[in-house]
N, C-alpha and C. Protein backbone atom coordinates (compact mmCIF):
# COMPACT_ATOMS: atom_id res chain seq x y z
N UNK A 1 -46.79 0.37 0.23
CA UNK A 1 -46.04 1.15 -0.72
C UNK A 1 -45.40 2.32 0.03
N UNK A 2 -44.22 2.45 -0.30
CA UNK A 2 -43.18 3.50 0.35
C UNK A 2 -43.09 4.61 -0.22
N UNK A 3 -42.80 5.44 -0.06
CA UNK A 3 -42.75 7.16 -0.70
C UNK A 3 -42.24 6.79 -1.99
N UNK A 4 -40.64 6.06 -1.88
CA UNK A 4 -40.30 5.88 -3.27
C UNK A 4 -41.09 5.79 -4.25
N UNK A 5 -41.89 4.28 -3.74
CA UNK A 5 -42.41 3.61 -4.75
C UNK A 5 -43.50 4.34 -5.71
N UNK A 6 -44.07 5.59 -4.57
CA UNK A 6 -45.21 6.18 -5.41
C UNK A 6 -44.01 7.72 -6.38
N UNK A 7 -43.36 7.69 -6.11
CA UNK A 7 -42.49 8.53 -7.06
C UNK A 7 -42.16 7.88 -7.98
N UNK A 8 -41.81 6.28 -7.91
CA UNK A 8 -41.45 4.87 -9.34
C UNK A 8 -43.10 5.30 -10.30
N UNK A 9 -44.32 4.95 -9.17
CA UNK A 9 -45.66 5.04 -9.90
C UNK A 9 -45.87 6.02 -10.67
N UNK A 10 -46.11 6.93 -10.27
CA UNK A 10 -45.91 8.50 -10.88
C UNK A 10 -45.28 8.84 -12.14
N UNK A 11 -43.70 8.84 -11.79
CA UNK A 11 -43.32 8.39 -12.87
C UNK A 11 -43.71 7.72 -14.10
N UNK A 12 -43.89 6.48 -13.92
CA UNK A 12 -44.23 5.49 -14.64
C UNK A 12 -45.76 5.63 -15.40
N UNK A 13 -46.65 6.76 -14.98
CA UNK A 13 -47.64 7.01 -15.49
C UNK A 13 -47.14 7.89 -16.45
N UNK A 14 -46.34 9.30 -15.99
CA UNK A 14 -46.43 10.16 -16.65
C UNK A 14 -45.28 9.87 -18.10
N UNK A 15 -44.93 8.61 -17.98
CA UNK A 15 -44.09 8.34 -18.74
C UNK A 15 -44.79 7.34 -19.76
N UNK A 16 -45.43 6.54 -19.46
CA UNK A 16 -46.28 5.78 -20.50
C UNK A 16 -47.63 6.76 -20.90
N UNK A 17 -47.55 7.97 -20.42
CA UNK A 17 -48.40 9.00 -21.17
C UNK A 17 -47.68 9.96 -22.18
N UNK A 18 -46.62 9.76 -22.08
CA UNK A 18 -45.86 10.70 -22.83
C UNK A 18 -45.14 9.63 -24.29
N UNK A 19 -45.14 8.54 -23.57
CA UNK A 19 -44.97 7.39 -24.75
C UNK A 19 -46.11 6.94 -26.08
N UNK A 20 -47.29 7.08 -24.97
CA UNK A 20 -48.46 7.19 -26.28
C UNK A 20 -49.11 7.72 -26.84
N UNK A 21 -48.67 9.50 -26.23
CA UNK A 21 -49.34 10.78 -27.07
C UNK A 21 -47.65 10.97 -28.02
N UNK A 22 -46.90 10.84 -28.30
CA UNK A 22 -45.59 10.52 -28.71
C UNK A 22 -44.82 9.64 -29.52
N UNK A 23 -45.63 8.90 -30.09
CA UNK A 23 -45.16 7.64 -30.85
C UNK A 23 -43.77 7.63 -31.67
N UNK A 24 -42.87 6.75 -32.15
CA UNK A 24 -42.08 7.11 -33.06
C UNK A 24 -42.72 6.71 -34.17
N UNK A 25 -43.05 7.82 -35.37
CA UNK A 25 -43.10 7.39 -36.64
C UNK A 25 -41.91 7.35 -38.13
N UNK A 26 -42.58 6.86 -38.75
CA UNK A 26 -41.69 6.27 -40.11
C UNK A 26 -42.72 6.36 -41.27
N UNK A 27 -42.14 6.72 -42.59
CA UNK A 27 -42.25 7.11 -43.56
C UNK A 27 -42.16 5.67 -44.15
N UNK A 28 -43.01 5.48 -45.02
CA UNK A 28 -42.71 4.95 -45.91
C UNK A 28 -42.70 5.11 -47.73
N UNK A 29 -41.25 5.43 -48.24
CA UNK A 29 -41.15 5.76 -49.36
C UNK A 29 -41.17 4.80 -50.34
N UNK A 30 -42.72 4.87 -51.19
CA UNK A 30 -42.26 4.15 -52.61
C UNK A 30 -42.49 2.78 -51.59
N UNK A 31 -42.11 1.45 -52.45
CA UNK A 31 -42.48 0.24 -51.67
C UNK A 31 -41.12 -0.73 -50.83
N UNK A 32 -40.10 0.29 -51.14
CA UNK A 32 -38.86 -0.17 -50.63
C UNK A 32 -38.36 0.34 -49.22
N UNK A 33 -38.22 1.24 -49.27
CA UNK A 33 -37.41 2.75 -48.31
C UNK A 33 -38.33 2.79 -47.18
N UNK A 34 -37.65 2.32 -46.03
CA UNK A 34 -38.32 3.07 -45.04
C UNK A 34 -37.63 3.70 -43.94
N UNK A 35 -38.35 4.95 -43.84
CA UNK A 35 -37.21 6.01 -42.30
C UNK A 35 -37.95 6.45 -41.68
N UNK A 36 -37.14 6.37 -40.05
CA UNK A 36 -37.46 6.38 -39.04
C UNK A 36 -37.58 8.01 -39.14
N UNK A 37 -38.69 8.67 -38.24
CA UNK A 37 -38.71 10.11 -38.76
C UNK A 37 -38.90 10.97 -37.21
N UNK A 38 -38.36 10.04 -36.11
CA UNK A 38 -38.61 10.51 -34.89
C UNK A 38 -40.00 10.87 -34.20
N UNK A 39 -39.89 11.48 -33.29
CA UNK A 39 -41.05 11.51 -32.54
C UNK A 39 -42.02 12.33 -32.19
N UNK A 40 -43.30 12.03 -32.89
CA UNK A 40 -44.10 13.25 -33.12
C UNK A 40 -45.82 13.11 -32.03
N UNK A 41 -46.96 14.40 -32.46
CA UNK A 41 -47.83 13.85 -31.57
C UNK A 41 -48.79 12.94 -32.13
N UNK A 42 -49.37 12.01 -31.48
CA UNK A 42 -50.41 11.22 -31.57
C UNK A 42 -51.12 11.79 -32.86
N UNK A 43 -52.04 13.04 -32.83
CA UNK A 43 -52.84 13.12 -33.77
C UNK A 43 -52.78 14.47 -34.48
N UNK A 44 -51.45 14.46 -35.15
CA UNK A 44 -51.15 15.50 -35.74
C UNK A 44 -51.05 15.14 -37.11
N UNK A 45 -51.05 16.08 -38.38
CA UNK A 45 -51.45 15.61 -39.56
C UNK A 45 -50.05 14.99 -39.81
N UNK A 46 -50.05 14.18 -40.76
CA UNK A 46 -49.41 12.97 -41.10
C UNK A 46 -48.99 13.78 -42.97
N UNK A 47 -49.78 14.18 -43.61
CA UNK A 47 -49.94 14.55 -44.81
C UNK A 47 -48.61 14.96 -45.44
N UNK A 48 -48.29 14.75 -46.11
CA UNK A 48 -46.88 14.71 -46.89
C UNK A 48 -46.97 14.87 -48.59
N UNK A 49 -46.63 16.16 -49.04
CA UNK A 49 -47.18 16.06 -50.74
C UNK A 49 -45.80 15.83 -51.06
N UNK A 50 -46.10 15.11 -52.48
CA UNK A 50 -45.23 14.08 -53.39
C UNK A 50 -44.20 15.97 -53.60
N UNK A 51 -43.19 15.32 -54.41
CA UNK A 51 -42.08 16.63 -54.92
C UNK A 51 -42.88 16.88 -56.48
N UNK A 52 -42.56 18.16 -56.69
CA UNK A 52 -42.88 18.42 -58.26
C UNK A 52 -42.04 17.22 -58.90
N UNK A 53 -42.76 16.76 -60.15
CA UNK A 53 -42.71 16.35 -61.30
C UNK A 53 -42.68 14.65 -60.68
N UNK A 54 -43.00 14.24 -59.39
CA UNK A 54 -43.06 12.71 -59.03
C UNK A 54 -44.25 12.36 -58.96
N UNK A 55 -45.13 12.35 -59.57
CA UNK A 55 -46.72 12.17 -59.28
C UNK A 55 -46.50 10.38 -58.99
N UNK A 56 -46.23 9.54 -59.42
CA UNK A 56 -46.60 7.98 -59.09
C UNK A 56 -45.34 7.69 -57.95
N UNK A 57 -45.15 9.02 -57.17
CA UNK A 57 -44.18 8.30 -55.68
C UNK A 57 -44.94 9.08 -54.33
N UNK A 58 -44.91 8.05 -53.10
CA UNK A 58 -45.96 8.31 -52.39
C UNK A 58 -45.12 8.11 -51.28
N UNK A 59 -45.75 8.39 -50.43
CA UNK A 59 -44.99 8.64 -49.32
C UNK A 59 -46.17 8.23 -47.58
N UNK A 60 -46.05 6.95 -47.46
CA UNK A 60 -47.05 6.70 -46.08
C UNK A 60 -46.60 6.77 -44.70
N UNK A 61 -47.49 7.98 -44.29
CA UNK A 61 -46.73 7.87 -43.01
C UNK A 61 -47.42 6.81 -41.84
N UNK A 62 -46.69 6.12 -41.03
CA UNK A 62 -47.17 5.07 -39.84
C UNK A 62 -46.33 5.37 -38.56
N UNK A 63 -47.09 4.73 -37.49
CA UNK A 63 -46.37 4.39 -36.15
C UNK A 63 -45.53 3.44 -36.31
N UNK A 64 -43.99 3.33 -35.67
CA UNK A 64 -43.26 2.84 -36.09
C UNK A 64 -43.58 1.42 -34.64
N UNK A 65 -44.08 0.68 -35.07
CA UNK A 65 -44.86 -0.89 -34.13
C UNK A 65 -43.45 -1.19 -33.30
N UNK A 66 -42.27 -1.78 -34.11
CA UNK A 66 -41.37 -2.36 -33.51
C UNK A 66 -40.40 -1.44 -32.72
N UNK A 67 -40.45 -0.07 -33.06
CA UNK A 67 -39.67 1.07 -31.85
C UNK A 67 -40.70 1.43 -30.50
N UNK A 68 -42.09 0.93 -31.33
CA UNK A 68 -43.02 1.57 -29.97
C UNK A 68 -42.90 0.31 -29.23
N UNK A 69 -43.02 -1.05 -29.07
CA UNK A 69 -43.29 -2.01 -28.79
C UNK A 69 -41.80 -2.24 -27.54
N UNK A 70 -40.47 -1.76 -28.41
CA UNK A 70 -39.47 -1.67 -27.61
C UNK A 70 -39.27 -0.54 -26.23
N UNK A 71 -39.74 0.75 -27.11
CA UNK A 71 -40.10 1.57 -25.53
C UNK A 71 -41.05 0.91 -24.86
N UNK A 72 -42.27 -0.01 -25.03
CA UNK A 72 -43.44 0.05 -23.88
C UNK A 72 -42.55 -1.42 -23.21
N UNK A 73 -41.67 -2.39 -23.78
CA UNK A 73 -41.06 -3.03 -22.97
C UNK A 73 -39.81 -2.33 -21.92
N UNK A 74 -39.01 -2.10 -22.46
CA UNK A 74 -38.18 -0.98 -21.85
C UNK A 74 -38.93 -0.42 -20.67
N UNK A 75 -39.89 0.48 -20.35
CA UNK A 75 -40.46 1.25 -19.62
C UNK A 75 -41.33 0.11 -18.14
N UNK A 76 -41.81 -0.63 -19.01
CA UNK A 76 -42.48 -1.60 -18.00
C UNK A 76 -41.08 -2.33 -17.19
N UNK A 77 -40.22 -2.74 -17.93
CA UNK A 77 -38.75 -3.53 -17.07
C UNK A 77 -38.03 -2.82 -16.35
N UNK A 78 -37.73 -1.56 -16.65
CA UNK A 78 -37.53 -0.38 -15.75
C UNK A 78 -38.41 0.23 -14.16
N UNK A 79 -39.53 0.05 -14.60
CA UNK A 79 -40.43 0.37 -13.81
C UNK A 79 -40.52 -0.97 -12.95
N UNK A 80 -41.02 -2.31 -13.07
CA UNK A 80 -40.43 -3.07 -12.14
C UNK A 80 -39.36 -3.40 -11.74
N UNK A 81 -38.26 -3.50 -12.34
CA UNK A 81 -36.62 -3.27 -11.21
C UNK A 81 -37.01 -1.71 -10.05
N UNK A 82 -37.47 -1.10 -10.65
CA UNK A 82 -37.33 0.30 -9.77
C UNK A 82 -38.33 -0.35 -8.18
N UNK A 83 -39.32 -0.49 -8.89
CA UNK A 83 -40.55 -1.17 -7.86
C UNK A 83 -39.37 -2.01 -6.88
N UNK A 84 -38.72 -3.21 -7.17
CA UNK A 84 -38.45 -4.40 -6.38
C UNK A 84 -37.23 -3.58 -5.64
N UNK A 85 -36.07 -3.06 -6.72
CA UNK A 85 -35.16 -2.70 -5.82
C UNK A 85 -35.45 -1.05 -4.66
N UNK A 86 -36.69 -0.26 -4.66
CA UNK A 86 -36.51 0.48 -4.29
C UNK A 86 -38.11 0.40 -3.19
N UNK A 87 -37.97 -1.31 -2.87
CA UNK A 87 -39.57 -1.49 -2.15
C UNK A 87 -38.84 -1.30 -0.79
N UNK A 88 -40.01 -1.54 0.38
CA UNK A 88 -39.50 -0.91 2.00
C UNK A 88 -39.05 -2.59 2.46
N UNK A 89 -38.00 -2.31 3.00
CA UNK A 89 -37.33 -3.25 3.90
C UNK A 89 -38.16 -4.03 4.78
N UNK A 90 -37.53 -5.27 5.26
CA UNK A 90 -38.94 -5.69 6.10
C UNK A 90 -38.32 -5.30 7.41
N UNK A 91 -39.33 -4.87 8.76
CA UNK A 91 -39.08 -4.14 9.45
C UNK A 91 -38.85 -5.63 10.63
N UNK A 92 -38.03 -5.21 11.38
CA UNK A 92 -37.68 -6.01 12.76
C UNK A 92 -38.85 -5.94 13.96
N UNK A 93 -39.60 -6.79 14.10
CA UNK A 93 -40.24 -6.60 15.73
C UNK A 93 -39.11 -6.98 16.65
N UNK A 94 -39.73 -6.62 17.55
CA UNK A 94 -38.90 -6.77 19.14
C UNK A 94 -38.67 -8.15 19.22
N UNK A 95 -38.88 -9.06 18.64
CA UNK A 95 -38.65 -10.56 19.28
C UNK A 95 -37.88 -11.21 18.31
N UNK A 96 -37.28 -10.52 17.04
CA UNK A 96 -36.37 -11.02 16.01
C UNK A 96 -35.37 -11.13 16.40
N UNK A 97 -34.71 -10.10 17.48
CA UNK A 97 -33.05 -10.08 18.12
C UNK A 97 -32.91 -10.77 18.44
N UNK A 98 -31.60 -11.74 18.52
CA UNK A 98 -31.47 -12.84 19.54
C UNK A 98 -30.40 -11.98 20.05
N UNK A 99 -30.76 -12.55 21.56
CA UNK A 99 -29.76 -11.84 22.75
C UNK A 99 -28.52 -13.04 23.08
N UNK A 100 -26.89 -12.38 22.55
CA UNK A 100 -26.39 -13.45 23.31
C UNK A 100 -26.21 -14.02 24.32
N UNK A 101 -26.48 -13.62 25.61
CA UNK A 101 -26.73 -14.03 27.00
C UNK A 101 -27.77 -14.30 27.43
């Protein structure tokens, strides 16, 4: 492993740590409606009170599966292109040259 590569690694930790204290969540309103509500922390309260005078409308908040599922692919395909295109060259010994004379 080449200097790069441990700057790709590195990276790539501090980035799938920041992906799963970070989740994107979504609301779900009522049994229809659902919005994306951006990106919040892991274990922060979720709690959401109904509006005056709506008592039978609810509001659930979740991790949004199919936006998280797309960053942890994203991040892993990134992180190996980086790996392959930025690995160390293979090095020449002395007996690879051919001499034309």
């Amino acid at each position: 492993m080449n200097q790069r590569q441990k700057i790709v690694v590195i990276t790539f930790i501090g980035a799938a740590l920041l992906i799963g204290l970070f989740p994107p969540w979504r609301y779900d309103i009522g049994r229809d409606i659902h919005r994306a509500v951006g990106f919040h922390f892991l274990f922060s309260d979720k709690h959401i009170a109904n509006e005056p005078g709506q008592d039978n409308f609810y509001i659930d908040a979740h991790i949004d599966m199919p936006r998280l599922e797309v960053e942890w692919v994203t991040l892993v395909l990134v992180f190996a292109a980086s790996w392959v295109l930025l690995g160390s060259k293979p090095q020449k010994s002395k007996g690879d040259h051919l001499d034309p004379y």
